[in-house]
Each structure stands twice: as C-alpha cells, then as structure tokens.
PDB file of N, CA and C in Angstrom:
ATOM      1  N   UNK A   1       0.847  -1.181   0.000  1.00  0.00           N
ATOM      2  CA  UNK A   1       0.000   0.000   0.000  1.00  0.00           C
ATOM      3  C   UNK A   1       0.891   1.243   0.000  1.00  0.00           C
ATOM      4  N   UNK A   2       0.583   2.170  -0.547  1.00  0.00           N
ATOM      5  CA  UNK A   2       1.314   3.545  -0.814  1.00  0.00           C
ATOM      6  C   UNK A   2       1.311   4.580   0.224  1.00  0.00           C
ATOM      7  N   UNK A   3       2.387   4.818   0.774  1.00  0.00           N
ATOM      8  CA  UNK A   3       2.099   6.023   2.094  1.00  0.00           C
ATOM      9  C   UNK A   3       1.646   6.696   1.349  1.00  0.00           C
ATOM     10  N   UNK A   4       1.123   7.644   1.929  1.00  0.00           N
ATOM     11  CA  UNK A   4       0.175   9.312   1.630  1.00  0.00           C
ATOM     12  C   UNK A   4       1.700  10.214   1.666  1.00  0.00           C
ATOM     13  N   UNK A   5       1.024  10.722   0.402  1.00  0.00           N
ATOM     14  CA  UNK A   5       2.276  11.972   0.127  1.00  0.00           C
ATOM     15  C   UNK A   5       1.959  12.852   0.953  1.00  0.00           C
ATOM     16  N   UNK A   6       3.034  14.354   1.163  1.00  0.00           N
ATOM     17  CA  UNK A   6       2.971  15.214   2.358  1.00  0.00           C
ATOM     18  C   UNK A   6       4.121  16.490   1.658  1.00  0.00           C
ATOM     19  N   UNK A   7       3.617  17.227   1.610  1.00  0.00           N
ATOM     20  CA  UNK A   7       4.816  18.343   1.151  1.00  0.00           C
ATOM     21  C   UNK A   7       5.185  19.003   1.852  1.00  0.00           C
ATOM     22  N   UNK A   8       6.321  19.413   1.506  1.00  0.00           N
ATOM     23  CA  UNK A   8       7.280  19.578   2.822  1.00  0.00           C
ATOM     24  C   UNK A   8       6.606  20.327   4.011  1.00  0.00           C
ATOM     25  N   UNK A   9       6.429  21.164   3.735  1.00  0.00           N
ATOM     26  CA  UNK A   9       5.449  22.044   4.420  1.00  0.00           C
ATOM     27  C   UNK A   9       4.703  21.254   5.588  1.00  0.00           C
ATOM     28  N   UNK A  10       4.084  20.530   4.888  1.00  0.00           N
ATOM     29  CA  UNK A  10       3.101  19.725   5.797  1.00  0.00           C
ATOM     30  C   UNK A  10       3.745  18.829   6.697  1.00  0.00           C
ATOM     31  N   UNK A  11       4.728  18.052   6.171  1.00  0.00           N
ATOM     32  CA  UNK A  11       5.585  17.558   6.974  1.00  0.00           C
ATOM     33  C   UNK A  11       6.106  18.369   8.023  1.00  0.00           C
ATOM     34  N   UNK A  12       6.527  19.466   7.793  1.00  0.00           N
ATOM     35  CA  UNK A  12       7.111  19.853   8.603  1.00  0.00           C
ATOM     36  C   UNK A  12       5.965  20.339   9.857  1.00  0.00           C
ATOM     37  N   UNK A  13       4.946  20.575   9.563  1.00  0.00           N
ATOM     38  CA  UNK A  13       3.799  20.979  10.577  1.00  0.00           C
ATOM     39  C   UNK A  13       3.540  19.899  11.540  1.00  0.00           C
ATOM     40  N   UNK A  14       3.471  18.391  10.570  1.00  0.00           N
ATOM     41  CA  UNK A  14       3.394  17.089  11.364  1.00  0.00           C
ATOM     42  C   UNK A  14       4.679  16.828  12.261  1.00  0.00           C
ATOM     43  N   UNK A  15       5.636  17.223  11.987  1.00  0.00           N
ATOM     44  CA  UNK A  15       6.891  16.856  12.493  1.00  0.00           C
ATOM     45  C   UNK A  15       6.935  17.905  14.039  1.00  0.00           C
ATOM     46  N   UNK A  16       6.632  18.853  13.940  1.00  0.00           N
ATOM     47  CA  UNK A  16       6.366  20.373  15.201  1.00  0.00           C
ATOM     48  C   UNK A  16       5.361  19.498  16.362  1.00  0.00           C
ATOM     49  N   UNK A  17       4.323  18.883  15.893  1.00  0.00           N
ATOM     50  CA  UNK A  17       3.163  18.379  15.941  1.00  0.00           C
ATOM     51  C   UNK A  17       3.328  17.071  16.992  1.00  0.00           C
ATOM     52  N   UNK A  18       4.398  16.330  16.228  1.00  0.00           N
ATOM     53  CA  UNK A  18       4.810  14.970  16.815  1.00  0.00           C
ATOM     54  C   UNK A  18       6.119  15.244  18.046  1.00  0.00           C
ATOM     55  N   UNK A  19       6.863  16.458  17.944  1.00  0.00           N
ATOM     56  CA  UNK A  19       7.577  16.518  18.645  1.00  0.00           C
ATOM     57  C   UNK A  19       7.048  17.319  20.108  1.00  0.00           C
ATOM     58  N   UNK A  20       6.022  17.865  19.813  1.00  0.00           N
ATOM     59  CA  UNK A  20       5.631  18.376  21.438  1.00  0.00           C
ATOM     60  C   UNK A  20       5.775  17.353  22.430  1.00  0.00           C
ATOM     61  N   UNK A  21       5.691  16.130  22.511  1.00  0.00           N
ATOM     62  CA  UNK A  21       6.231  15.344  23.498  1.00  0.00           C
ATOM     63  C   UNK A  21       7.439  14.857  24.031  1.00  0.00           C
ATOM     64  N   UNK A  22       8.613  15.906  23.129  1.00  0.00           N
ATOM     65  CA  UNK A  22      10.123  16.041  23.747  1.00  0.00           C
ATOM     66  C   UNK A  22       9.944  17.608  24.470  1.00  0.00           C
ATOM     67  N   UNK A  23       8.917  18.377  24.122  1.00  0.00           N
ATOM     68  CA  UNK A  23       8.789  19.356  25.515  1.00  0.00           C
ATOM     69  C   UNK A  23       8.364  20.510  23.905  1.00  0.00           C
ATOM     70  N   UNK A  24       8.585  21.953  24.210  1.00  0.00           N
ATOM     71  CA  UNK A  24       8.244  23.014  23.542  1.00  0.00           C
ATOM     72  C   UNK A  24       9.531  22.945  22.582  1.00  0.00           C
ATOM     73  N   UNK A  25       8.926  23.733  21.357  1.00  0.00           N
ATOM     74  CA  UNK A  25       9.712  24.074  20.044  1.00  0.00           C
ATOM     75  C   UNK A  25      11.406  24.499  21.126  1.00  0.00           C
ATOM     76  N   UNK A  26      12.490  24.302  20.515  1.00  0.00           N
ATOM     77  CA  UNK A  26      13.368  25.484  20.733  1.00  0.00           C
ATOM     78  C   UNK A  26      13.315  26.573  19.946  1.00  0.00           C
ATOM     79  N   UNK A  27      13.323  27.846  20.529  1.00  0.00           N
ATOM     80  CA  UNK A  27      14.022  28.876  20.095  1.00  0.00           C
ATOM     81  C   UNK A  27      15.537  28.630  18.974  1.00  0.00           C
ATOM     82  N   UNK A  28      14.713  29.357  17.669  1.00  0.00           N
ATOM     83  CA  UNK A  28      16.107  29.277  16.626  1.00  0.00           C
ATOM     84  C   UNK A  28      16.402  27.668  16.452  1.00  0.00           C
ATOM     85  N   UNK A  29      15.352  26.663  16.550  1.00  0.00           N
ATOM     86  CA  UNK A  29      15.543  25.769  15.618  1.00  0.00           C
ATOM     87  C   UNK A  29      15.123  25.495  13.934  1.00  0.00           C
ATOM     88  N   UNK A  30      15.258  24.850  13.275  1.00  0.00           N
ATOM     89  CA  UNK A  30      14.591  24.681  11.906  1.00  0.00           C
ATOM     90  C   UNK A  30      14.940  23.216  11.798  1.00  0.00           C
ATOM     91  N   UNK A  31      13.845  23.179  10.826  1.00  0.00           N
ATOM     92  CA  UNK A  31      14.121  21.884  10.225  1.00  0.00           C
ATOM     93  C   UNK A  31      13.570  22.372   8.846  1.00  0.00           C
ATOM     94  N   UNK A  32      15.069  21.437   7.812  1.00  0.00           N
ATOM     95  CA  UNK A  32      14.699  21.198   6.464  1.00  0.00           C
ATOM     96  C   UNK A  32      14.214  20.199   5.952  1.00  0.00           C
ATOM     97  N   UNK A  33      13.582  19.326   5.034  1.00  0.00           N
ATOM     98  CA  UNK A  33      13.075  18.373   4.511  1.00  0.00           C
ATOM     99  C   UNK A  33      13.532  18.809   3.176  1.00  0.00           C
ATOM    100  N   UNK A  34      14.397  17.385   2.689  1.00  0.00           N
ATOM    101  CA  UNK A  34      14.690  16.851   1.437  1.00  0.00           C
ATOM    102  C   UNK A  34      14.527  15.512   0.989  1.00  0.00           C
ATOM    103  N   UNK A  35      14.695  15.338  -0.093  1.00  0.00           N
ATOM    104  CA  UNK A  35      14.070  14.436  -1.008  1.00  0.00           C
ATOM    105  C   UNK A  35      15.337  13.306  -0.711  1.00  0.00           C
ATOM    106  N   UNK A  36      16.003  12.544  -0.570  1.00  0.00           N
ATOM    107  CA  UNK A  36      16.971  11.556  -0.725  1.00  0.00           C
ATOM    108  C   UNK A  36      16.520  10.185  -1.255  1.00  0.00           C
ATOM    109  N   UNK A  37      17.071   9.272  -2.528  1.00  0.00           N
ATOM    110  CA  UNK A  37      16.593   8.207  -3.340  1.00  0.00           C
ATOM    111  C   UNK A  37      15.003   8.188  -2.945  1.00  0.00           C
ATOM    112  N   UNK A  38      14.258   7.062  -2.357  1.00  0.00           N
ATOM    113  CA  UNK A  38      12.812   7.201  -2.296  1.00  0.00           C
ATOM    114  C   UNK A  38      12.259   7.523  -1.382  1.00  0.00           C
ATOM    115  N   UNK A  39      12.782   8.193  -0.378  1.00  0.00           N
ATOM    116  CA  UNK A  39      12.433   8.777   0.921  1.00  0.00           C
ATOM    117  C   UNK A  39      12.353  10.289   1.023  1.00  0.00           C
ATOM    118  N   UNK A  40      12.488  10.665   2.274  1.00  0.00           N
ATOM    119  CA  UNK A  40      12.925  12.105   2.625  1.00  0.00           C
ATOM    120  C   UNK A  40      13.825  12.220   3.793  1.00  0.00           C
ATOM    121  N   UNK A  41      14.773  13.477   3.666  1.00  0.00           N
ATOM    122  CA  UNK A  41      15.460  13.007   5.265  1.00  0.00           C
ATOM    123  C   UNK A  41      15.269  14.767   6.043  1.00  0.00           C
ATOM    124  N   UNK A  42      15.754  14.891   6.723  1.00  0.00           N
ATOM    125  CA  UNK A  42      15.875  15.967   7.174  1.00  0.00           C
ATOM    126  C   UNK A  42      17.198  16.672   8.026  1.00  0.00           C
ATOM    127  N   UNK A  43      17.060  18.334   8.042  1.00  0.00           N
ATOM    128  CA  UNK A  43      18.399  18.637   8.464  1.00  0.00           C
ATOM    129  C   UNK A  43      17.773  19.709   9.806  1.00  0.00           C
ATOM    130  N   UNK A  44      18.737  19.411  11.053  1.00  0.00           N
ATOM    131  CA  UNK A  44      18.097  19.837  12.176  1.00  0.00           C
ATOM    132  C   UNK A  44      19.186  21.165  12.210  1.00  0.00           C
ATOM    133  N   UNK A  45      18.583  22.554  12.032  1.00  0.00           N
ATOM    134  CA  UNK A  45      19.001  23.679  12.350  1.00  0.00           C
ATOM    135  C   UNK A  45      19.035  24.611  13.760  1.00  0.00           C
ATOM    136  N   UNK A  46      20.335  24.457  14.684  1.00  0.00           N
ATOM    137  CA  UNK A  46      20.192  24.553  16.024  1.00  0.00           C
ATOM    138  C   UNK A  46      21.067  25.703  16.450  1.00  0.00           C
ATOM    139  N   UNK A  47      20.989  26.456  17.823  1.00  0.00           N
ATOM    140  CA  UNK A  47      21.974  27.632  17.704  1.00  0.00           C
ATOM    141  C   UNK A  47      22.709  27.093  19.322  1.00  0.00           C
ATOM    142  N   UNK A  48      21.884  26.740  20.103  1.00  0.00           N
ATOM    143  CA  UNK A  48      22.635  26.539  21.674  1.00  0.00           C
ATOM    144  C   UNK A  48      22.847  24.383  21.791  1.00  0.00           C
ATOM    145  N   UNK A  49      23.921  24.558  22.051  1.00  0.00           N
ATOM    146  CA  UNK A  49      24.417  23.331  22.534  1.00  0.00           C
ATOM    147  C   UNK A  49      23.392  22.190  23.229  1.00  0.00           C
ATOM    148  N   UNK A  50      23.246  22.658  24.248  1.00  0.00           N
ATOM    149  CA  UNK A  50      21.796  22.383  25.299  1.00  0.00           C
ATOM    150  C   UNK A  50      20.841  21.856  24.815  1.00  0.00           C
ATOM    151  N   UNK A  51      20.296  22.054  23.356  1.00  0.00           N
ATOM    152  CA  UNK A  51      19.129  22.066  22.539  1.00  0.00           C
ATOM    153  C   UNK A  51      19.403  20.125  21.627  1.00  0.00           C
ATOM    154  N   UNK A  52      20.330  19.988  21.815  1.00  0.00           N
ATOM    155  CA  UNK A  52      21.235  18.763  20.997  1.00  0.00           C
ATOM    156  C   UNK A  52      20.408  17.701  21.325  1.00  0.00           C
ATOM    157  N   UNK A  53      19.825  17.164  22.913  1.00  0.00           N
ATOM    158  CA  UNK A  53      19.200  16.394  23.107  1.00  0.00           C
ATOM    159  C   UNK A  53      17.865  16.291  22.673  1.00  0.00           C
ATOM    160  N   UNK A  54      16.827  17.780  22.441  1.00  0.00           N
ATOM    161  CA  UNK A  54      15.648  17.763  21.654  1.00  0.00           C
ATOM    162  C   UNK A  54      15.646  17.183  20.471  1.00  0.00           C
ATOM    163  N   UNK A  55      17.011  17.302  19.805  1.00  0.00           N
ATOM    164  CA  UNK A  55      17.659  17.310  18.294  1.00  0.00           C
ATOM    165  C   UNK A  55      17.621  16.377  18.313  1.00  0.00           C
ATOM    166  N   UNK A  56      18.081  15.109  18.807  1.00  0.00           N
ATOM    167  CA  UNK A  56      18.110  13.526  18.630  1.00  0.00           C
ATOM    168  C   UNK A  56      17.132  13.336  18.679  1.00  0.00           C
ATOM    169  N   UNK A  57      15.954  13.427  19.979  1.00  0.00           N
ATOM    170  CA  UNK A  57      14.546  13.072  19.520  1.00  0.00           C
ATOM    171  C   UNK A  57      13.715  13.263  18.568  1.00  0.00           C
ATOM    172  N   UNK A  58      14.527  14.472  17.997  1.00  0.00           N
ATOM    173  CA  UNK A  58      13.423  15.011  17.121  1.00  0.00           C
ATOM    174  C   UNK A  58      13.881  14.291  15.929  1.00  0.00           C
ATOM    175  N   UNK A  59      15.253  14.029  15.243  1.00  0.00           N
ATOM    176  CA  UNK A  59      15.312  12.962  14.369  1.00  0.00           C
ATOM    177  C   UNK A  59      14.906  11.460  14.686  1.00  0.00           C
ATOM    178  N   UNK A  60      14.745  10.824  16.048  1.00  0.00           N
ATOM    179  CA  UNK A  60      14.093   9.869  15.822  1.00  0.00           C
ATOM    180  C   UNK A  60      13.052   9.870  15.090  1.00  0.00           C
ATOM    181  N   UNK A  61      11.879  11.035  16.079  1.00  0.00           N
ATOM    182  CA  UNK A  61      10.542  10.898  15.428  1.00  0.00           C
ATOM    183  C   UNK A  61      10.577  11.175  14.044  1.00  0.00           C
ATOM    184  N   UNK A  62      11.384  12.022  13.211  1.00  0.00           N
ATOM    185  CA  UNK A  62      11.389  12.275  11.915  1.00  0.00           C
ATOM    186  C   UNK A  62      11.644  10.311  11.000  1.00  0.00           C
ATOM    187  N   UNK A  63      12.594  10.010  11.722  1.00  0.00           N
ATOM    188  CA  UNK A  63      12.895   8.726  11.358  1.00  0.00           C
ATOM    189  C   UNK A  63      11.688   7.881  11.112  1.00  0.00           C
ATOM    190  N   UNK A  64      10.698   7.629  12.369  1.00  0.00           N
ATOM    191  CA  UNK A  64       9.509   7.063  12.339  1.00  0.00           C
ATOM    192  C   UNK A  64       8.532   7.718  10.881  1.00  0.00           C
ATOM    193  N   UNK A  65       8.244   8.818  10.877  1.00  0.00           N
ATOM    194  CA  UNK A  65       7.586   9.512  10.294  1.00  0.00           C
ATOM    195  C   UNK A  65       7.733   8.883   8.632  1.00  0.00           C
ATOM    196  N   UNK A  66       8.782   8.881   8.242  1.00  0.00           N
ATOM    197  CA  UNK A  66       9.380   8.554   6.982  1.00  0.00           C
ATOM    198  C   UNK A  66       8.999   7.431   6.540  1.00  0.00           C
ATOM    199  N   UNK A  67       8.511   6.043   7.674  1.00  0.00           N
ATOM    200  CA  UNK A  67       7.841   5.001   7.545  1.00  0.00           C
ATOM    201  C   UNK A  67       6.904   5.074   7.310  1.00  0.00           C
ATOM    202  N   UNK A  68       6.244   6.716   7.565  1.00  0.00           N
ATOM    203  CA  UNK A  68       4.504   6.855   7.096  1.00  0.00           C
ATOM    204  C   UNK A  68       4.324   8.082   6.052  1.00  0.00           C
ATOM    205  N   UNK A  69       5.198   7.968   5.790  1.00  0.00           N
ATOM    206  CA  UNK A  69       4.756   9.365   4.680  1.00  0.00           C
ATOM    207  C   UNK A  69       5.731   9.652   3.713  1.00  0.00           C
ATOM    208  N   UNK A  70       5.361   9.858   2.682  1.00  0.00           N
ATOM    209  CA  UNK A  70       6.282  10.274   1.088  1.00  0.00           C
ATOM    210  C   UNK A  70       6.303  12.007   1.060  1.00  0.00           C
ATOM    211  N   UNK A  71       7.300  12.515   0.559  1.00  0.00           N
ATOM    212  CA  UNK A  71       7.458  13.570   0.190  1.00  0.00           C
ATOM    213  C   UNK A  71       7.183  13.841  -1.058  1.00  0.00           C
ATOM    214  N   UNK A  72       6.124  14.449  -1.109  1.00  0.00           N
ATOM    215  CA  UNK A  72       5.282  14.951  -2.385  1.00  0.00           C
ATOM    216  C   UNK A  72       6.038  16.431  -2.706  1.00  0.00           C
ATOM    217  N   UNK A  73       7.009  16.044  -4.203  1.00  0.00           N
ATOM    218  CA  UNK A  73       8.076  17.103  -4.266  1.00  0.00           C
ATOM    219  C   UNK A  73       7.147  17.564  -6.188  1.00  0.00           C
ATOM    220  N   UNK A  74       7.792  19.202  -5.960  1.00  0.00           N
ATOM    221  CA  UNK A  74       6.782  19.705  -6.968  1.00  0.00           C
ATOM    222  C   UNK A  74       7.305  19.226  -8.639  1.00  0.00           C
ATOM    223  N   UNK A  75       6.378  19.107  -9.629  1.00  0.00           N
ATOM    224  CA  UNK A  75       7.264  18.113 -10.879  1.00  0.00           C
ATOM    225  C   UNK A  75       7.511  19.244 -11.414  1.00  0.00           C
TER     226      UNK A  75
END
C-alpha cells in the first residue's frame, strides 16, 4: 500500500506536531526536509548546545515519520 504523500510544508507541521512530546519548540531551531533516493530526510538547524538532546529526539521521530509518509516534491 502507498504512504500518503505530504509536502514539505506539511511535513514539517506534522513533524512540530509529533515533537511536542520532547517538551516546547526550541528557540532558533529549523528543520529542512529533502528528497533523498525514495524517501525524505531531514536537516536539524540549532543555535545553543543544550538544545542537541531535543535534536536527537526530534530525528528519531522524523525517522519514524518517513515510515509513514512520502514527500510529495513539486514536478
């Protein structure tokens, strides 16, 4: 069966979404979403040291996520 596509955008709303249970957004984080062979991966944009441990959780859950969703990239 075909995951449900998600553009980045949206991903990234789901991803904000899924991570409230490592605690509140940080201040001056980002996340990018790119396309890599048939997946998507992502790049965690951080400014304080301290913040590193949100950062691992938050690529787990991105990790999980990727098992449920395609990146619907524009043709």
């Amino acid at each position: 069966m075909p995951k449900p596509k998600k553009t980045a955008a949206e991903l990234q709303k789901i991803i904000r979404e899924a991570a409230a249970i490592a605690g509140p957004w940080p201040k001056n984080m980002s996340v990018i979403i790119y396309s890599l062979d048939d997946s998507w991966r992502v790049i965690v944009s951080y400014s304080d040291p301290a913040q590193t441990p949100f950062r691992d959780r938050l690529m787990e859950i991105c990790r999980g996520l990727a098992h449920f969703y395609d990146l619907d990239e524009p043709a």
